[in-house]
N, C-alpha and C. Protein backbone atom coordinates (compact mmCIF):
# COMPACT_ATOMS: atom_id res chain seq x y z
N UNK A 1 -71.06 70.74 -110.46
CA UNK A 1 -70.41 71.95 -110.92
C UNK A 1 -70.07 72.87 -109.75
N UNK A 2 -71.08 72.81 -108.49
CA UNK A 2 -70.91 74.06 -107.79
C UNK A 2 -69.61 73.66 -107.02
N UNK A 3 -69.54 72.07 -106.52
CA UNK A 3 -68.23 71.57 -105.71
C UNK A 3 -66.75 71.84 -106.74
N UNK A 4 -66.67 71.92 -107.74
CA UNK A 4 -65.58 71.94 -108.77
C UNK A 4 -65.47 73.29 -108.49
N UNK A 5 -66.53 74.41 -108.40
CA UNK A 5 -66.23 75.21 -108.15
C UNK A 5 -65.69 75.86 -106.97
N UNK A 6 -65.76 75.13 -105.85
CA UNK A 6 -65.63 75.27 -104.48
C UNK A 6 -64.02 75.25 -104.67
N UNK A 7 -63.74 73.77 -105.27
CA UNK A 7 -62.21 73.37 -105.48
C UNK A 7 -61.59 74.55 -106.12
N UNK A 8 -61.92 75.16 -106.85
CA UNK A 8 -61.09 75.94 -108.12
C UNK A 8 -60.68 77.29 -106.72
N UNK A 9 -62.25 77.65 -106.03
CA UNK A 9 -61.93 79.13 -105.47
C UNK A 9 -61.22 78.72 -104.09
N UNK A 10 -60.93 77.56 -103.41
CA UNK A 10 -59.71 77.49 -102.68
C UNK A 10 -58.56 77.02 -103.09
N UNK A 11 -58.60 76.45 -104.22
CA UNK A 11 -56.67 76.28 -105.10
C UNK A 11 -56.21 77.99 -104.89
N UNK A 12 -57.44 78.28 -105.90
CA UNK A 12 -57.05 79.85 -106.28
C UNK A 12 -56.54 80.43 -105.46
N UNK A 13 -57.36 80.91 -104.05
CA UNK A 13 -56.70 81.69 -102.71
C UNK A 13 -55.37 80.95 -101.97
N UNK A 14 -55.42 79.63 -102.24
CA UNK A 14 -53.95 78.76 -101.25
C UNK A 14 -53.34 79.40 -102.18
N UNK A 15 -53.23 79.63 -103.84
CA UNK A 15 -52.11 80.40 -104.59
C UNK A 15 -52.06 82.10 -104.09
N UNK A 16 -52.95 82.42 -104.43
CA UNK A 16 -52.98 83.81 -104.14
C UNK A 16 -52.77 84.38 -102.67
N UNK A 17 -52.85 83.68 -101.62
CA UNK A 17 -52.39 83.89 -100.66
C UNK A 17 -50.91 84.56 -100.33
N UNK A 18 -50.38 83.46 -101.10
CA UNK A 18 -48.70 83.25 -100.46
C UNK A 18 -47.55 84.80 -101.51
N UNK A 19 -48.87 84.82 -102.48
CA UNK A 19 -48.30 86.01 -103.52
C UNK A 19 -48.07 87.54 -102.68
N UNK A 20 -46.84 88.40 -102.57
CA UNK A 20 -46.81 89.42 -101.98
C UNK A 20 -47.67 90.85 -102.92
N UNK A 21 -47.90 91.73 -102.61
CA UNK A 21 -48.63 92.95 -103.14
C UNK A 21 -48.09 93.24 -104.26
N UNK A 22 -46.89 92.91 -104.43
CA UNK A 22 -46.44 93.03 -105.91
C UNK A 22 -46.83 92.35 -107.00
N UNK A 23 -46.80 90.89 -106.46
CA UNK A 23 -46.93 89.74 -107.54
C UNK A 23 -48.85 89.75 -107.69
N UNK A 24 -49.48 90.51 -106.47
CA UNK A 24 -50.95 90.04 -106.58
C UNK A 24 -51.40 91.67 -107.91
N UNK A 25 -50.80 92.15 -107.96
CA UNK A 25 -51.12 93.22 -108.49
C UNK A 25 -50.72 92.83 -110.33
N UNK A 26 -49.51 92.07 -110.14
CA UNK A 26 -48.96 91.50 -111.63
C UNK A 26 -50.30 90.33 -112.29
N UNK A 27 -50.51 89.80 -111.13
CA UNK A 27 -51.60 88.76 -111.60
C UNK A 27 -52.86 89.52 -112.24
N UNK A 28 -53.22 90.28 -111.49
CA UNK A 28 -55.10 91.01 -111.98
C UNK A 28 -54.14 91.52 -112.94
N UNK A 29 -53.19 91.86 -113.75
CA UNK A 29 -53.02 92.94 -114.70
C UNK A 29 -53.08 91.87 -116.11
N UNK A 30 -52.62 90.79 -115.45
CA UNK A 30 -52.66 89.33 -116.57
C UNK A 30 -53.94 89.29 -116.69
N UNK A 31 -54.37 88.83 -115.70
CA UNK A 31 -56.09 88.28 -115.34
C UNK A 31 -56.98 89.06 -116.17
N UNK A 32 -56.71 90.47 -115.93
CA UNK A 32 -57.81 91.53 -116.50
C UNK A 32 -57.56 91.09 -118.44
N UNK A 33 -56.88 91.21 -118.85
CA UNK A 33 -56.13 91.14 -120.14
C UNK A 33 -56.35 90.03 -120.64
N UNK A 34 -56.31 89.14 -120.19
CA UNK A 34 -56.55 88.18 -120.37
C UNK A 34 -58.45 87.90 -121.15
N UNK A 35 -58.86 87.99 -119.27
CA UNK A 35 -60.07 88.49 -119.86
C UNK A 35 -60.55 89.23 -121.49
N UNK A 36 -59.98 90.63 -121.30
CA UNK A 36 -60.30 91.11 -122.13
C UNK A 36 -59.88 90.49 -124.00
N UNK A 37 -59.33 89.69 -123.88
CA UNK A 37 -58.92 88.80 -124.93
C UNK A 37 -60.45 87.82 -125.07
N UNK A 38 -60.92 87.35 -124.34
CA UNK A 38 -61.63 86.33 -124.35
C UNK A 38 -63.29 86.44 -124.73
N UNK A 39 -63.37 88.24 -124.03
CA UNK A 39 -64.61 88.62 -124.21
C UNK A 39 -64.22 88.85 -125.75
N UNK A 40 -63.41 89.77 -126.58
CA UNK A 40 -63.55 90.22 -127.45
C UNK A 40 -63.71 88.90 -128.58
N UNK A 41 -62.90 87.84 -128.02
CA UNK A 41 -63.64 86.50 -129.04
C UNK A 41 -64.89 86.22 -128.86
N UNK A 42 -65.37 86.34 -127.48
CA UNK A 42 -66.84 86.34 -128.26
C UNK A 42 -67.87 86.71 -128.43
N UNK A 43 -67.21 87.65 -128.68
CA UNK A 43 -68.14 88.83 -129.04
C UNK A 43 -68.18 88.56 -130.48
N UNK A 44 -66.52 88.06 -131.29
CA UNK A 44 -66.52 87.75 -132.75
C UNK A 44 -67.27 86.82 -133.10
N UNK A 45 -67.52 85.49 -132.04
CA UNK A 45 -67.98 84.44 -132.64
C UNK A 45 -69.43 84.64 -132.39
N UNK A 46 -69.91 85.54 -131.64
CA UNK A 46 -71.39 86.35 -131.45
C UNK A 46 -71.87 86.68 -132.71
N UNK A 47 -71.02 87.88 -133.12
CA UNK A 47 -71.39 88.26 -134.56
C UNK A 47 -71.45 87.86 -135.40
N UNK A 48 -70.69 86.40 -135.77
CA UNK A 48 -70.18 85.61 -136.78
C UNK A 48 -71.76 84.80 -136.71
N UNK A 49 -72.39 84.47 -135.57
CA UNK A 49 -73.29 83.01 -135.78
C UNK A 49 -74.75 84.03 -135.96
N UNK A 50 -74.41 85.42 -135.60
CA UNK A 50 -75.91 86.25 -135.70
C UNK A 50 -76.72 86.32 -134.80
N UNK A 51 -75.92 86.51 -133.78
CA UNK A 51 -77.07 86.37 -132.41
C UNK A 51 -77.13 87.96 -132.19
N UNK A 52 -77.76 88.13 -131.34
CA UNK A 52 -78.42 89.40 -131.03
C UNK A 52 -77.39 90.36 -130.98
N UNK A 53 -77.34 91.97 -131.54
CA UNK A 53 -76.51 92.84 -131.10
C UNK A 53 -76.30 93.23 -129.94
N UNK A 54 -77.31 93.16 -128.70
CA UNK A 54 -76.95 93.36 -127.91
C UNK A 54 -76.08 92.48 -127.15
N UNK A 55 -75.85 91.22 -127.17
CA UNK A 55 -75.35 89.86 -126.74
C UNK A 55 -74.13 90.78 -127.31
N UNK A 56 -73.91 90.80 -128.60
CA UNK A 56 -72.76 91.42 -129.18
C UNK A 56 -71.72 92.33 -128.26
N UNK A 57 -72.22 93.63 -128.48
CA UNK A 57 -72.03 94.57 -127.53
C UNK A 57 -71.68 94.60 -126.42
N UNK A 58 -72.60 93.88 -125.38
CA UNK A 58 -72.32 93.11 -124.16
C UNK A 58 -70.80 92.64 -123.74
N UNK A 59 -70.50 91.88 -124.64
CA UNK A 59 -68.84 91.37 -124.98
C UNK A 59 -68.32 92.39 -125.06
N UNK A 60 -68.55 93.41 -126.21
CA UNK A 60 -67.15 94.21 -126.22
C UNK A 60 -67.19 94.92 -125.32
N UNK A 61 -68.33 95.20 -124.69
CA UNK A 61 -68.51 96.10 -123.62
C UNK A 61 -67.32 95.52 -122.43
N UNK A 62 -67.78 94.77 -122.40
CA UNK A 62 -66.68 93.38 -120.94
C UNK A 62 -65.31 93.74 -121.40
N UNK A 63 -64.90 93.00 -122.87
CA UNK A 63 -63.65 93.46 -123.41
C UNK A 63 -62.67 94.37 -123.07
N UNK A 64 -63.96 95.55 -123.18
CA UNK A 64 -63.39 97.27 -123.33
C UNK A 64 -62.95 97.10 -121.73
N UNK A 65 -63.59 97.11 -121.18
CA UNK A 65 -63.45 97.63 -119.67
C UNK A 65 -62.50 96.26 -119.03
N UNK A 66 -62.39 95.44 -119.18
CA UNK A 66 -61.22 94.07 -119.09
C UNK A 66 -59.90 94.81 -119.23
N UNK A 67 -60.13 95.03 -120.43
CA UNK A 67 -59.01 96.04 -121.12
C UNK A 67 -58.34 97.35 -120.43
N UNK A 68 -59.36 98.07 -119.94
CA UNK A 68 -58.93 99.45 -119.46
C UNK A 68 -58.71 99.27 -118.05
N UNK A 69 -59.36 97.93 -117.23
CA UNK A 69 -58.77 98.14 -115.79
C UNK A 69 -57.58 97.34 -116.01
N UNK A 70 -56.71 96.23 -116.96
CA UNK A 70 -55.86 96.08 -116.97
C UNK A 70 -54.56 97.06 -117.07
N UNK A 71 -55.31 98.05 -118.21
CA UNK A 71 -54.32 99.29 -118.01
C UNK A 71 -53.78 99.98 -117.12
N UNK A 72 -55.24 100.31 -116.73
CA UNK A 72 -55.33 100.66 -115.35
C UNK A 72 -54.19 100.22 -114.36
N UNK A 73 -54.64 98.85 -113.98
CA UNK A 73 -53.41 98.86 -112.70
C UNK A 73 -51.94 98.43 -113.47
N UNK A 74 -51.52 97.94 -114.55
CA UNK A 74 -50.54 98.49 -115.25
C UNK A 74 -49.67 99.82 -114.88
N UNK A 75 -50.50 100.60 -114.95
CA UNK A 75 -49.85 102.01 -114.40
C UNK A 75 -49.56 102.43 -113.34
N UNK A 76 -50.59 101.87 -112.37
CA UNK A 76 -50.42 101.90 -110.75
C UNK A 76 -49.43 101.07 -110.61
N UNK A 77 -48.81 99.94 -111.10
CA UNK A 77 -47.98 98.96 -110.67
C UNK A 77 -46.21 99.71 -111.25
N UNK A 78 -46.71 100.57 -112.59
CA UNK A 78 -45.08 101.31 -112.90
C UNK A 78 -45.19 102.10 -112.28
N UNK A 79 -46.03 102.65 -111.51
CA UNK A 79 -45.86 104.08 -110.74
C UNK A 79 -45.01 103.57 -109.22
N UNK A 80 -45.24 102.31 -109.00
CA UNK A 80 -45.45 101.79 -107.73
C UNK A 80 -44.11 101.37 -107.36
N UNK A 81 -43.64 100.60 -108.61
CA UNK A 81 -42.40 99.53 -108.45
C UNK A 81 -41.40 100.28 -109.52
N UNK A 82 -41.64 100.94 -110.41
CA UNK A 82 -40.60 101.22 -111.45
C UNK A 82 -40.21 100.43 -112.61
N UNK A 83 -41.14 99.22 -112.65
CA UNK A 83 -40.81 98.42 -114.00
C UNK A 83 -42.10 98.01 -114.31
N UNK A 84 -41.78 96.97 -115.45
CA UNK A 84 -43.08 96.60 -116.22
C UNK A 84 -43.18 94.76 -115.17
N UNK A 85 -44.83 95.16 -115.34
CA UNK A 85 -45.37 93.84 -114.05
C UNK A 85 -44.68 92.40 -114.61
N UNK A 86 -44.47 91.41 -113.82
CA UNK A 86 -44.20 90.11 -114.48
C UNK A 86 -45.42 89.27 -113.81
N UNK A 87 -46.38 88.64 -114.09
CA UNK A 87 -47.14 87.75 -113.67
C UNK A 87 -47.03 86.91 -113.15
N UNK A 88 -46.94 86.36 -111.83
CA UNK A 88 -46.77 84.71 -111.30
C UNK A 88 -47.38 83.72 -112.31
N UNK A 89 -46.77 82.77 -112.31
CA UNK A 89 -47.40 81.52 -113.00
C UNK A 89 -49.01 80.86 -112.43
N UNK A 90 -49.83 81.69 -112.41
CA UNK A 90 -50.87 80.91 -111.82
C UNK A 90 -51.99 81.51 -113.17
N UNK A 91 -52.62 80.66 -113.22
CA UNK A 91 -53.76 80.64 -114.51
C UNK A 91 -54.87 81.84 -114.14
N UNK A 92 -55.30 83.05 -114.35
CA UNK A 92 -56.13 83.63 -114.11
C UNK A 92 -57.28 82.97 -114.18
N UNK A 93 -58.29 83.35 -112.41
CA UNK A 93 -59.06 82.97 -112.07
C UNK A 93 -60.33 83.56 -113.15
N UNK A 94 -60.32 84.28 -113.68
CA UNK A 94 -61.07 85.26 -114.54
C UNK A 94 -61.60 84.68 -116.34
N UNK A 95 -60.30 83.99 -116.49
CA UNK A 95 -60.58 83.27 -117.85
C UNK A 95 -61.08 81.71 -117.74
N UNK A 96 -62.19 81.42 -117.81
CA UNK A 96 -62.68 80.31 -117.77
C UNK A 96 -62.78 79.86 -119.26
N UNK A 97 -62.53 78.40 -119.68
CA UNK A 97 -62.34 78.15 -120.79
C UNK A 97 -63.35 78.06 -121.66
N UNK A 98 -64.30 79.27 -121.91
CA UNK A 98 -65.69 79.08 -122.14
C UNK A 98 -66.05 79.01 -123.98
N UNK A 99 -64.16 79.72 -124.36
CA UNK A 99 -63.94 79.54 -126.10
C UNK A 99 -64.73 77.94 -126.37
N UNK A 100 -63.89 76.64 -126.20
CA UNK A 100 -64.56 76.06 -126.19
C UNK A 100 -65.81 75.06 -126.30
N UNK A 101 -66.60 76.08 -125.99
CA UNK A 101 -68.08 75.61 -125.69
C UNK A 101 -69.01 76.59 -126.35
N UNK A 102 -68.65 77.15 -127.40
CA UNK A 102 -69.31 78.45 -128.08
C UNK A 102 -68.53 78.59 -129.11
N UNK A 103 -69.36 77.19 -130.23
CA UNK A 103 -68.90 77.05 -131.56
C UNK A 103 -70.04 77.03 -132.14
N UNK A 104 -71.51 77.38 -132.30
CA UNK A 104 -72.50 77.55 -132.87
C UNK A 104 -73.48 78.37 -132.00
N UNK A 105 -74.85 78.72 -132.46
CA UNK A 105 -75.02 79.64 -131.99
C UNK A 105 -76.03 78.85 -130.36
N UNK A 106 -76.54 77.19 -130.91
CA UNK A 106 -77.09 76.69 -129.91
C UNK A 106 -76.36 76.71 -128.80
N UNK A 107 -74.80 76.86 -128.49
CA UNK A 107 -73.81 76.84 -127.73
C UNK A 107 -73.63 78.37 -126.64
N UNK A 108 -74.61 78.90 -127.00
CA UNK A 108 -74.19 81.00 -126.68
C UNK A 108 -74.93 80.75 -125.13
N UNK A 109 -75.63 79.99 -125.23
CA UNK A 109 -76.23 80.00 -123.43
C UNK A 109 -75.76 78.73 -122.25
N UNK A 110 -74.55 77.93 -123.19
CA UNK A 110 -74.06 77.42 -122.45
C UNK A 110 -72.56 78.94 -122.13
N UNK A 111 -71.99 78.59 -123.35
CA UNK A 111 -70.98 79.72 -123.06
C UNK A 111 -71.34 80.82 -121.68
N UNK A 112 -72.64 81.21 -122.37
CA UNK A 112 -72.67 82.34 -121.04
C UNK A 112 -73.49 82.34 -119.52
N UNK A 113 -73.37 80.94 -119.41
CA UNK A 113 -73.70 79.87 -118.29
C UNK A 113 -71.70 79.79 -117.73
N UNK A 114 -70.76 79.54 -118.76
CA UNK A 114 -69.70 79.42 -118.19
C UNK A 114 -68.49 80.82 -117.83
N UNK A 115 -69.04 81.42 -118.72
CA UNK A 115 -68.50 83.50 -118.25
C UNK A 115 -68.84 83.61 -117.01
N UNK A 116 -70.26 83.47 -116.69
CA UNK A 116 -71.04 83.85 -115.80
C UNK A 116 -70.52 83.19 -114.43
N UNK A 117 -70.24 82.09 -114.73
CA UNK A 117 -69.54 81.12 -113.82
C UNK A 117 -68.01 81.45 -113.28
N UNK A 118 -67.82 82.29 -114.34
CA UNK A 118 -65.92 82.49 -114.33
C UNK A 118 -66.01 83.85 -113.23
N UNK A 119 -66.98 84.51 -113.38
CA UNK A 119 -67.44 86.06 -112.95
C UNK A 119 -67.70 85.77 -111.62
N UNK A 120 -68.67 84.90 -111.15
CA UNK A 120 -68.97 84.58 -110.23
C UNK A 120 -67.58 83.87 -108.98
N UNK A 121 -66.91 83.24 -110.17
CA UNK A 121 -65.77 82.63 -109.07
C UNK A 121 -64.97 84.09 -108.42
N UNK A 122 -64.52 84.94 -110.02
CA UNK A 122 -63.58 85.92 -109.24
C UNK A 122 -63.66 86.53 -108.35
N UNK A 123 -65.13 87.12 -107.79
CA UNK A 123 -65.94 87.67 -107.21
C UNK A 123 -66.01 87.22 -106.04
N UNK A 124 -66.11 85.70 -106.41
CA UNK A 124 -65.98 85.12 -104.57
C UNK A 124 -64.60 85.08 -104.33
N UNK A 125 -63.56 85.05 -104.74
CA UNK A 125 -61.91 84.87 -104.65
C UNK A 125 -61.58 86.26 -103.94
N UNK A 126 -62.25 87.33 -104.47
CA UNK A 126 -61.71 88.82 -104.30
C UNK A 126 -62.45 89.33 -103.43
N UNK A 127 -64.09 88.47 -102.84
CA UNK A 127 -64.41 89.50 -101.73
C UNK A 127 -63.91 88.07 -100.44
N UNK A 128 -63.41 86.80 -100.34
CA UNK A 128 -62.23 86.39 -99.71
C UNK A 128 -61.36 87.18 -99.37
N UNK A 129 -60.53 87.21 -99.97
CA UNK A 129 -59.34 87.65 -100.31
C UNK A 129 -59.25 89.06 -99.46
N UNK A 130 -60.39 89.92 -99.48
CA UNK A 130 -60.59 91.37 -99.46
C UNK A 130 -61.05 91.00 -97.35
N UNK A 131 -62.25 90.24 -96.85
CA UNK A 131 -61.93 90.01 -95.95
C UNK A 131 -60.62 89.45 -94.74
N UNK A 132 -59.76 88.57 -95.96
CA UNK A 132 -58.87 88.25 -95.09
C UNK A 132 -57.54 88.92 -94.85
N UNK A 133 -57.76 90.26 -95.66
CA UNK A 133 -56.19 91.12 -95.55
C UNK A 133 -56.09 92.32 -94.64
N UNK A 134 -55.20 92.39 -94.29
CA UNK A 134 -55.09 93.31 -93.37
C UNK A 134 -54.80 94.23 -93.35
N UNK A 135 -53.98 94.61 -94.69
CA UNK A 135 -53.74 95.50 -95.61
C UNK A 135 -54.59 95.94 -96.40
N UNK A 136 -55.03 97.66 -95.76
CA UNK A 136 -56.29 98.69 -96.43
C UNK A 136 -56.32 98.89 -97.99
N UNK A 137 -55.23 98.91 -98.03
CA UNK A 137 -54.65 99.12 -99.14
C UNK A 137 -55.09 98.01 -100.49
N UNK A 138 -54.53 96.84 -99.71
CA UNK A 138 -55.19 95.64 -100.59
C UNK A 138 -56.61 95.70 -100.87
N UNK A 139 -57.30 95.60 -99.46
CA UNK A 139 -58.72 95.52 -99.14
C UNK A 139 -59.93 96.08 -100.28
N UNK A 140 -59.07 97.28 -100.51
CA UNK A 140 -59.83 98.55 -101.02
C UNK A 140 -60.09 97.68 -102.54
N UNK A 141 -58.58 97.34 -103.12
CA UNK A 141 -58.65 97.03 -104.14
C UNK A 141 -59.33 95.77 -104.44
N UNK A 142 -59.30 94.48 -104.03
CA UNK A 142 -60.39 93.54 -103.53
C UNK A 142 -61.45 93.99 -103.57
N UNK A 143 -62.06 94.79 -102.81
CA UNK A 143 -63.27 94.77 -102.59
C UNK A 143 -63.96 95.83 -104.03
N UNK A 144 -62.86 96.43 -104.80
CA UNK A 144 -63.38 97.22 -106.29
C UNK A 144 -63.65 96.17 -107.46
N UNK A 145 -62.52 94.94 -106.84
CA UNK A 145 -62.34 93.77 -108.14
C UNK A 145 -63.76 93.10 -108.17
N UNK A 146 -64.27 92.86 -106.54
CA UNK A 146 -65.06 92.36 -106.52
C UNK A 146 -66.14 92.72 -107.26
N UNK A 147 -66.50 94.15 -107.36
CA UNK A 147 -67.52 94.72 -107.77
C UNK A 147 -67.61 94.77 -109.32
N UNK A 148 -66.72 94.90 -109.82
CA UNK A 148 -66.22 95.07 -111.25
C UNK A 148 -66.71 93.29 -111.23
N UNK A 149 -66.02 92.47 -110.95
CA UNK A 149 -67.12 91.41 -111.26
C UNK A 149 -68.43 90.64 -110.99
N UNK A 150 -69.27 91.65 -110.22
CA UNK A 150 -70.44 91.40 -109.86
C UNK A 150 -70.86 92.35 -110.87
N UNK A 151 -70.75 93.50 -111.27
CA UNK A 151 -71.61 93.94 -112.62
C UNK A 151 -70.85 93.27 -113.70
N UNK A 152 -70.02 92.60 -114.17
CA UNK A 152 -69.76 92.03 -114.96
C UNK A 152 -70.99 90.25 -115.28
N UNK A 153 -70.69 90.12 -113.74
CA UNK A 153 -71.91 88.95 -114.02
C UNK A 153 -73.21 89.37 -114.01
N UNK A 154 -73.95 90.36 -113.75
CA UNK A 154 -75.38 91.23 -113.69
C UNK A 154 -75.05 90.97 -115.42
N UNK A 155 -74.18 91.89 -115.92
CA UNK A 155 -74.71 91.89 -117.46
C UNK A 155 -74.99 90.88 -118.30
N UNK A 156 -74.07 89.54 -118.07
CA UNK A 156 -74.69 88.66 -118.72
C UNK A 156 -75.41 87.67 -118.25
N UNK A 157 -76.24 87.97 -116.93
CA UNK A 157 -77.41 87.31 -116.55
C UNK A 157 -78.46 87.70 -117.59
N UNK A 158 -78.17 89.22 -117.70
CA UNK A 158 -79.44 89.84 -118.37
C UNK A 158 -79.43 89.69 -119.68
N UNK A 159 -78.17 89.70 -120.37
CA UNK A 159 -78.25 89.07 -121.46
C UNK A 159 -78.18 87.22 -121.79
N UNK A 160 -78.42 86.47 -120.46
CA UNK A 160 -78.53 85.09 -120.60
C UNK A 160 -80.57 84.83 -120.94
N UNK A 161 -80.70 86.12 -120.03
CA UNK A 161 -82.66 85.81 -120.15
C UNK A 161 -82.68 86.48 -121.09
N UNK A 162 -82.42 86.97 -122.17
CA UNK A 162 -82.69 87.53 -123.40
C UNK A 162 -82.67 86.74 -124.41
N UNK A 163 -81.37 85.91 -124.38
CA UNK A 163 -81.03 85.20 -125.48
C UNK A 163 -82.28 83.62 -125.39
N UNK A 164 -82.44 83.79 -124.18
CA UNK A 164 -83.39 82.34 -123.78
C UNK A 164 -84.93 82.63 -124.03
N UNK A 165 -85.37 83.80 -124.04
CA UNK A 165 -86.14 83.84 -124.69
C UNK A 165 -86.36 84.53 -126.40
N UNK A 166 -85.30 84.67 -126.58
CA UNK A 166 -85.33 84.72 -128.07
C UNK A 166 -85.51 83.27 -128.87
N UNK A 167 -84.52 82.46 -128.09
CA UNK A 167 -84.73 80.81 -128.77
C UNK A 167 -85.81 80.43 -128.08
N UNK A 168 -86.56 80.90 -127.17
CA UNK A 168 -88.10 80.11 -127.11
C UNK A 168 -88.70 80.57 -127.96
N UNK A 169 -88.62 81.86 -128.58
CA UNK A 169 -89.70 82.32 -129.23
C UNK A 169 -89.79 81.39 -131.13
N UNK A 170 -87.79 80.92 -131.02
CA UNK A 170 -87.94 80.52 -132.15
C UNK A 170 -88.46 79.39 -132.13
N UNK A 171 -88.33 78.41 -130.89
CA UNK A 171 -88.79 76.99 -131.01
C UNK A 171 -90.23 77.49 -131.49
């Protein structure tokens, strides 16, 4: 898993490289949104199988804020350029296909074995990314993405040892 992952976070940067400040700014606005689509499923399929409210929450929490930094640079990008962003064709590094794998509730600690995984990639892509530019400007923003997904993966570490010992307690 960790070498697949190695592969994924240098495809990702040989793409994201060659993208100019415009198109890298169109991408996180996909990416974020995206995201925020993905948490809010499962957060549904959270609630639906009855796992913990906080597990719950957790999601929309991700969702919400997925959501609002997409807005976010949304606005910086019409303020910037004068139109609405168009996204390069490259798959956001951010949405890992973790729907998937979180169709019952025995499935919620693989799922958030693979969020966690998705969090972890962006994180390494964006503090890359954030060392190799030369542009402050970029840098700054890199190195915020980064952070935004290092507490994004903190939260569902903490809700991965929660849920793991809730199902020990049931075994």
């Amino acid at each position: 898993m960790v070498a697949v992952m190695l592969d994924t976070v240098e495809i990702a940067l040989e793409r994201l490289r060659k993208l100019d400040k415009e198109s890298l700014i169109a991408y996180w606005i996909e990416g974020e949104l995206e995201e925020a689509k993905l948490y809010g499923e499962l957060a549904r399929r959270a609630k639906n199988l009855g796992l913990p409210d906080s597990l719950v929450e957790t999601f929309w929490t991700l969702s919400k804020e997925s959501r609002e930094h997409g807005e976010r640079l949304r606005e910086i990008y019409r303020k910037t350029y004068g139109k609405e962003p168009k996204a390069p064709e490259i798959p956001p590094i951010e949405v890992y296909p973790v729907l998937d794998r979180f169709e019952r509730a025995e499935d919620a600690i693989e799922a958030l074995h693979a969020a966690m995984e998705s969090e972890k990639l962006a994180m390494e892509v964006y503090n890359r990314l954030a060392k190799e530019t030369e542009d402050p400007e970029l840098r700054d923003l890199f190195e915020s993405l980064a952070k935004v997904e290092k507490s994004h993966y903190e939260r569902l570490e903490g809700e991965l040892k929660l849920l793991k010992k809730l199902m020990e307690k049931k075994a």
